[in-house]
N, C-alpha and C. Protein backbone atom coordinates (compact mmCIF):
# COMPACT_ATOMS: atom_id res chain seq x y z
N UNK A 1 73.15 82.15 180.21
CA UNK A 1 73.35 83.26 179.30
C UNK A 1 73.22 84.56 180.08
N UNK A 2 74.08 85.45 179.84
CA UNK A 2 73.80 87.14 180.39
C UNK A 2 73.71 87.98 179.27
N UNK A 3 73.17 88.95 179.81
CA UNK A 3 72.63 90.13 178.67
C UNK A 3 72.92 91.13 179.95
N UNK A 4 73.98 92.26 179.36
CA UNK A 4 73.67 93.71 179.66
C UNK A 4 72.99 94.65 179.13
N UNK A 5 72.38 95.76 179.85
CA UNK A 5 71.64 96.88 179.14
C UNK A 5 72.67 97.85 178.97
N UNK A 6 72.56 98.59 177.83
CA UNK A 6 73.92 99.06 177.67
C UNK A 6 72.95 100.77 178.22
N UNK A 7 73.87 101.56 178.76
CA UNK A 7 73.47 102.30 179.61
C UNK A 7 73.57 102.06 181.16
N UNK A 8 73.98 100.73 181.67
CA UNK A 8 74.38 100.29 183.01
C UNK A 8 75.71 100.23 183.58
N UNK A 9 76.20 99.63 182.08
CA UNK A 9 78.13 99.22 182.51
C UNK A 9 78.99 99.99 182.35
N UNK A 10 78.43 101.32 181.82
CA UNK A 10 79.67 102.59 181.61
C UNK A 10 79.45 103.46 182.79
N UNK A 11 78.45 103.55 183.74
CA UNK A 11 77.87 104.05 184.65
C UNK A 11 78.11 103.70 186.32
N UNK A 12 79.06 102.37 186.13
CA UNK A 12 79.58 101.98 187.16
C UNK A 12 81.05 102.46 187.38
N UNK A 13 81.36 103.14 186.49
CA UNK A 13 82.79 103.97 186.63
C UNK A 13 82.82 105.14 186.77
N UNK A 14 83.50 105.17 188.25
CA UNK A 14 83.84 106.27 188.92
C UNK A 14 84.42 107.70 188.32
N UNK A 15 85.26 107.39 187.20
CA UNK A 15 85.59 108.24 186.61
C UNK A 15 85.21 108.92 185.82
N UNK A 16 83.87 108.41 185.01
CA UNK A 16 83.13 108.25 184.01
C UNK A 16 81.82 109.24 184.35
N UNK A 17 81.95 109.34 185.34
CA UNK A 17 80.31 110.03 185.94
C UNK A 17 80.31 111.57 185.81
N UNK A 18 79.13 111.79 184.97
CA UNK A 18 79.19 113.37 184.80
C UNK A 18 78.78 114.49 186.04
N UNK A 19 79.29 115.62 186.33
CA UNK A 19 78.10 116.60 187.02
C UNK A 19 76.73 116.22 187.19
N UNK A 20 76.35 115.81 186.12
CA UNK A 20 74.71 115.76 186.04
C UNK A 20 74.59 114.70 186.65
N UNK A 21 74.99 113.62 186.29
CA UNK A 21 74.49 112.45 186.98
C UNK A 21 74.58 112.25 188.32
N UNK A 22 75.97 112.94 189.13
CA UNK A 22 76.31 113.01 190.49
C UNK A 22 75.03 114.03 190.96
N UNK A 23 74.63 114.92 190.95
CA UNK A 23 73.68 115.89 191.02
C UNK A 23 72.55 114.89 191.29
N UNK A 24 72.28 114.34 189.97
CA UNK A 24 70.90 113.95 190.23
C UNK A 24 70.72 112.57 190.88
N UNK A 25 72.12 111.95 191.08
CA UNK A 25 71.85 110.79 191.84
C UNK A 25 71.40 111.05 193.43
N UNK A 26 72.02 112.20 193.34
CA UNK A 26 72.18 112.64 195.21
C UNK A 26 70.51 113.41 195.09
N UNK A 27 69.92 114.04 194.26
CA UNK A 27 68.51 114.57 194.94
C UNK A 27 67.62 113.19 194.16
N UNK A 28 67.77 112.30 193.46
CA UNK A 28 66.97 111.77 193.56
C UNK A 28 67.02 110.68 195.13
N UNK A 29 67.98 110.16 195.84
CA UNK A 29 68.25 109.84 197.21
C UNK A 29 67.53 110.95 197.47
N UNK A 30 67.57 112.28 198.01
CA UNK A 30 67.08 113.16 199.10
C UNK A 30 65.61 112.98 198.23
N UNK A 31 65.20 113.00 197.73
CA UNK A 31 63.40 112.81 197.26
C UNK A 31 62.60 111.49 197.96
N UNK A 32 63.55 110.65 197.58
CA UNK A 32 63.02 109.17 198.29
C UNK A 32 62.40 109.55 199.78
N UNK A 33 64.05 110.14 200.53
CA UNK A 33 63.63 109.98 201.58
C UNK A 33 62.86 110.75 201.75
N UNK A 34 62.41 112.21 201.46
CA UNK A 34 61.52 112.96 201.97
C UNK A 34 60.09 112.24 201.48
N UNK A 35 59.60 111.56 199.92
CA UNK A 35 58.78 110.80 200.11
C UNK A 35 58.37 110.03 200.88
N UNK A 36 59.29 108.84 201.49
CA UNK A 36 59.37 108.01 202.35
C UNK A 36 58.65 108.42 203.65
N UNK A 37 59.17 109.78 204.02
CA UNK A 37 59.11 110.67 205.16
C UNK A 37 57.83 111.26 205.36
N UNK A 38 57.46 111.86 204.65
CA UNK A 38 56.37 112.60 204.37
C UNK A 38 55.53 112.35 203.32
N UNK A 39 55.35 111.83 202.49
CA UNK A 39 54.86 111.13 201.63
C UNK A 39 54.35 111.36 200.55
N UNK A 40 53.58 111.32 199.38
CA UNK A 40 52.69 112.45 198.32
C UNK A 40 51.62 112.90 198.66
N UNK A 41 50.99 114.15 198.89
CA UNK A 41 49.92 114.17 198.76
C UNK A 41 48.87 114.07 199.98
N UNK A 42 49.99 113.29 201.46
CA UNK A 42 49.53 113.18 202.59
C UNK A 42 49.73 111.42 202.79
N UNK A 43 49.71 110.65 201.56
CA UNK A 43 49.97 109.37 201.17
C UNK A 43 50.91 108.71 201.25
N UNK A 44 51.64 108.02 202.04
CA UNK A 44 52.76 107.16 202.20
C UNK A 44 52.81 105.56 201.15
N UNK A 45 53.29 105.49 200.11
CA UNK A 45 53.10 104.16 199.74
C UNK A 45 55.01 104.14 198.75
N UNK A 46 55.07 102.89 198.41
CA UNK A 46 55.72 102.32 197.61
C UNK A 46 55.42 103.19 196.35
N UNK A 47 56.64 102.95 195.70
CA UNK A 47 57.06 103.59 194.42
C UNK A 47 58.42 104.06 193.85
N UNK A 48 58.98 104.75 192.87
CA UNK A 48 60.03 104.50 192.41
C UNK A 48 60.21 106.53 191.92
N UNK A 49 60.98 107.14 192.56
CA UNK A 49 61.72 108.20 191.89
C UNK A 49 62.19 108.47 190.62
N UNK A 50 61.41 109.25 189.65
CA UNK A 50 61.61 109.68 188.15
C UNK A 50 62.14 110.88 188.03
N UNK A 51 63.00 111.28 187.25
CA UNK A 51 63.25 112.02 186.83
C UNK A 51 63.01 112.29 185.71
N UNK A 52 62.10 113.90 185.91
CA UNK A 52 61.30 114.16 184.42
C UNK A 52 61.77 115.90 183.85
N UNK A 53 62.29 115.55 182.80
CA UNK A 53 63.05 116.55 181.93
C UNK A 53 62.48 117.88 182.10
N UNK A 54 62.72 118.90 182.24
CA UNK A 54 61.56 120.20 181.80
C UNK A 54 62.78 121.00 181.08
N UNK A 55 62.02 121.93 180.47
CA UNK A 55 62.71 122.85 179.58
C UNK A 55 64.03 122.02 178.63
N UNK A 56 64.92 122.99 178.16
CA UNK A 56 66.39 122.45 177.52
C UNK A 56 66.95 121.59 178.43
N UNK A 57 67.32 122.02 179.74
CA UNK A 57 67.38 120.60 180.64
C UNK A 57 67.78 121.43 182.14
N UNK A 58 66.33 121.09 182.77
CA UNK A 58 66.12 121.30 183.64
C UNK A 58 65.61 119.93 184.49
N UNK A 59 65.12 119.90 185.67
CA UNK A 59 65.07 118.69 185.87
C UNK A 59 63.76 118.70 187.25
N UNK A 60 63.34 117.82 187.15
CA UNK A 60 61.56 117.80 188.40
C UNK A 60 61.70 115.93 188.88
N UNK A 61 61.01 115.91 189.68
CA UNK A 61 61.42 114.19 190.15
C UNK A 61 59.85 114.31 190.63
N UNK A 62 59.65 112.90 190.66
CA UNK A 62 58.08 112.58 190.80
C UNK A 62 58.13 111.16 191.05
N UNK A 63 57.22 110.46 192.40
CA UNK A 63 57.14 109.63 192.55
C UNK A 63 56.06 108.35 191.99
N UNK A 64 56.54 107.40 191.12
CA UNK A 64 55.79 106.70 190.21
C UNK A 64 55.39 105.29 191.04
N UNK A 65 54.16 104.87 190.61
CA UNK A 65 53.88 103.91 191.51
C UNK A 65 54.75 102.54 190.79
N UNK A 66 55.55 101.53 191.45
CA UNK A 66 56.16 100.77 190.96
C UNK A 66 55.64 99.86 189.58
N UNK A 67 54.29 99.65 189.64
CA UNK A 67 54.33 99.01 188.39
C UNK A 67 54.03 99.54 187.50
N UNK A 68 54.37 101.06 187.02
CA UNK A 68 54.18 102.32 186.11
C UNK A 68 55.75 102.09 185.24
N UNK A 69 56.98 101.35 186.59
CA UNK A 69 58.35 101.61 185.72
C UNK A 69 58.89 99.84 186.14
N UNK A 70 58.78 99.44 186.80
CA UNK A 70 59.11 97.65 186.87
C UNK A 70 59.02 96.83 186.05
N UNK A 71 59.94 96.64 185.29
CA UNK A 71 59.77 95.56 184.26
C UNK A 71 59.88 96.22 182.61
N UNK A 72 59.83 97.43 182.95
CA UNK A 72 59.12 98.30 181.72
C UNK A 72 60.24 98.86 180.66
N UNK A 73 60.12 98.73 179.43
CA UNK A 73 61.32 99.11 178.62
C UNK A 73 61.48 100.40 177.85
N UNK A 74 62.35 101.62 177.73
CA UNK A 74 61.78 102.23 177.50
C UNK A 74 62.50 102.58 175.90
N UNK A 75 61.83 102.56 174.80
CA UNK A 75 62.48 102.60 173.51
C UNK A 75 63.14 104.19 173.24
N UNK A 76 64.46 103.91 172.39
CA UNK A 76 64.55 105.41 171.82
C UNK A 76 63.47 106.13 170.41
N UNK A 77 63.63 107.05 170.50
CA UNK A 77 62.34 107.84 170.02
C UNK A 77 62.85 107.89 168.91
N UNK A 78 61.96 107.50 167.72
CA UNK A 78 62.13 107.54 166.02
C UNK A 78 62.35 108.79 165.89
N UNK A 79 62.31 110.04 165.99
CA UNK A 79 63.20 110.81 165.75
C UNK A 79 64.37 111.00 166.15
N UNK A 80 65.27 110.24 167.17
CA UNK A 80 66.88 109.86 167.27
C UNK A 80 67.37 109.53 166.23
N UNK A 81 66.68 108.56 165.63
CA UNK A 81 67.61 107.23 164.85
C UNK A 81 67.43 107.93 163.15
N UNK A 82 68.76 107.83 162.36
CA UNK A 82 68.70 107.58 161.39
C UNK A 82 68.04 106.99 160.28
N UNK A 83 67.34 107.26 159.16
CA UNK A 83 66.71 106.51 158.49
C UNK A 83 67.54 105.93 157.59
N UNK A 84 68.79 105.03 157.77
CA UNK A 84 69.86 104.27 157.51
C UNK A 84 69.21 103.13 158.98
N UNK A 85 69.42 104.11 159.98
CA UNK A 85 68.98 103.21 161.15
C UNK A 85 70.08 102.88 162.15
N UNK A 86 71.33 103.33 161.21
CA UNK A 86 72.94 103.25 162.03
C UNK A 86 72.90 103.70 162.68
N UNK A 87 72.62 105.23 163.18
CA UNK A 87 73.16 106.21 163.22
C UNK A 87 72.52 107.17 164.05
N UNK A 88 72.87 108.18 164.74
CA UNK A 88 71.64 109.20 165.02
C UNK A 88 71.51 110.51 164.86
N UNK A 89 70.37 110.90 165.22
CA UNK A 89 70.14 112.08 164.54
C UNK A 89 70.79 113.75 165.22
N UNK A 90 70.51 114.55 165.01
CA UNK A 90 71.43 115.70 165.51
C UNK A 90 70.11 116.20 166.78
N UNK A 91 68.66 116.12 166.46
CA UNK A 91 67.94 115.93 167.68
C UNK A 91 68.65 115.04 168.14
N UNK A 92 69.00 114.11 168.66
CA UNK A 92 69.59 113.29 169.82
C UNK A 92 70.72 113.77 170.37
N UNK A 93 71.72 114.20 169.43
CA UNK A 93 72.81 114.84 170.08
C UNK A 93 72.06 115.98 171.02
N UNK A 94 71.58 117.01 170.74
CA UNK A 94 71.07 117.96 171.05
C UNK A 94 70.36 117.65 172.18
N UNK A 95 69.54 116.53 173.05
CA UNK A 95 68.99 115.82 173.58
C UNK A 95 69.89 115.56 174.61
N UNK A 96 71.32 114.77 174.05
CA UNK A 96 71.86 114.10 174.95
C UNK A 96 73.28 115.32 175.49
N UNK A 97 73.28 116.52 174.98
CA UNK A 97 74.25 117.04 175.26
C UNK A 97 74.08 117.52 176.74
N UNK A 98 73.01 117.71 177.29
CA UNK A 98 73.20 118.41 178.50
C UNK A 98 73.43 117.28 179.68
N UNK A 99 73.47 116.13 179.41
CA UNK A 99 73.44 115.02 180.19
C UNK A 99 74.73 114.93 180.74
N UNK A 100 75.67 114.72 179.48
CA UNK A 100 76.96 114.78 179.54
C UNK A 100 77.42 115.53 180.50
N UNK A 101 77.50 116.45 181.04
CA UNK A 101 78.15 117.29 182.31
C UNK A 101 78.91 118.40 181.09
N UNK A 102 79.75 119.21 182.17
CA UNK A 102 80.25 120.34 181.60
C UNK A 102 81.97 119.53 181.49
N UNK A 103 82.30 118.28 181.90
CA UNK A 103 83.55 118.35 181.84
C UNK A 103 83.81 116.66 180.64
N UNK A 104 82.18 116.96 180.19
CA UNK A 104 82.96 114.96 179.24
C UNK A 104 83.11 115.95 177.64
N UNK A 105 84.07 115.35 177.29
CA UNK A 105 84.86 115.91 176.22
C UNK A 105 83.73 115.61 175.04
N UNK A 106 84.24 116.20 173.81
CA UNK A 106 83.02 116.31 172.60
C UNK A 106 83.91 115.11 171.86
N UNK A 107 82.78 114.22 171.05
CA UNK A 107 83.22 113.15 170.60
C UNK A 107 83.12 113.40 169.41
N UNK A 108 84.43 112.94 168.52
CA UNK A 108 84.47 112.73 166.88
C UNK A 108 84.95 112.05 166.30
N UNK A 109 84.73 111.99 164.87
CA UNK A 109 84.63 110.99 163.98
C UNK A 109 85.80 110.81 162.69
N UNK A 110 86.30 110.37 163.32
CA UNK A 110 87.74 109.64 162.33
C UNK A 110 87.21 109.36 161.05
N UNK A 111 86.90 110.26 159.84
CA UNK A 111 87.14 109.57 158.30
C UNK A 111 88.37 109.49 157.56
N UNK A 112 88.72 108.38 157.29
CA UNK A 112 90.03 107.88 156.68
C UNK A 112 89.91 108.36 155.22
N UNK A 113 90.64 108.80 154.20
CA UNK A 113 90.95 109.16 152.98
C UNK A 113 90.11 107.73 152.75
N UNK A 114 89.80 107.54 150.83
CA UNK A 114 88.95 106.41 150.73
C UNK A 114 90.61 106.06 149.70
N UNK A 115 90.49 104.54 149.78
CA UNK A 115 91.00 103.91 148.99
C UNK A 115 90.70 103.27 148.16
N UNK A 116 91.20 103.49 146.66
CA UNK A 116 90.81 102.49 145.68
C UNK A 116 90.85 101.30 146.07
N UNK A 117 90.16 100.70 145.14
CA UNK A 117 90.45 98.65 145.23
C UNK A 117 91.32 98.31 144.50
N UNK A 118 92.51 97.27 144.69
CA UNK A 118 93.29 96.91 143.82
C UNK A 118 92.70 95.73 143.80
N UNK A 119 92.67 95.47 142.23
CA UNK A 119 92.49 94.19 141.46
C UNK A 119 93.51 93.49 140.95
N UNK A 120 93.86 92.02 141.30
CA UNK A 120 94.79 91.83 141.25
C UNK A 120 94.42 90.67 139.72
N UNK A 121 95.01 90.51 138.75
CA UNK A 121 94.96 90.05 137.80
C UNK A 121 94.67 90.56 136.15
């Protein structure tokens, strides 16, 4: 059996990749190595590069000791989700808009006219 995490398989396309993400893929690489290099604190050890949000979206990286993020799942926040539960909330948009880059297009929502039911008999 396979299971994808969804957040992995749209992320492997080249075309698909925002500003932001190219940005922060490349300084979270240059953090490693200068961790690697020089280390935290005077401390050289193992661990894993985070990227931690500040302000509307600004961005800080910090080195986490591996079993802080290995294995570890991280849920979306009950204020995203709809209390339908479908759906999400306009905090999330608002959340997820700066992620997107300046060039991924704004996404919308096709409502079709409603149609009666025909009963046939």
């Amino acid at each position: 059996m396979r299971g994808d995490t969804f957040g992995y398989l749209q992320r492997s396309f080249v075309g698909c990749v925002s500003d932001v993400d190219q940005r922060e893929a490349r300084e979270v690489g240059e953090k490693a190595v200068q961790y690697a290099f020089w280390g935290v604190n005077g401390k050289h050890g193992d661990g894993s590069v985070a990227i931690k949000r500040t302000g509307f979206y600004s961005a800080d990286y910090e080195l986490l000791p591996l079993d802080a993020v290995a294995g570890k799942t991280r849920t979306m926040e009950d204020e995203f989700i709809t209390a339908s539960g479908t759906d999400v909330t306009d905090a999330f948009r608002l959340y997820l808009r700066p992620l997107l880059g300046s060039r991924m297009p704004d996404a919308f929502r096709l409502r079709g006219a409603r149609v009666e039911k025909v009963l046939k008999g």
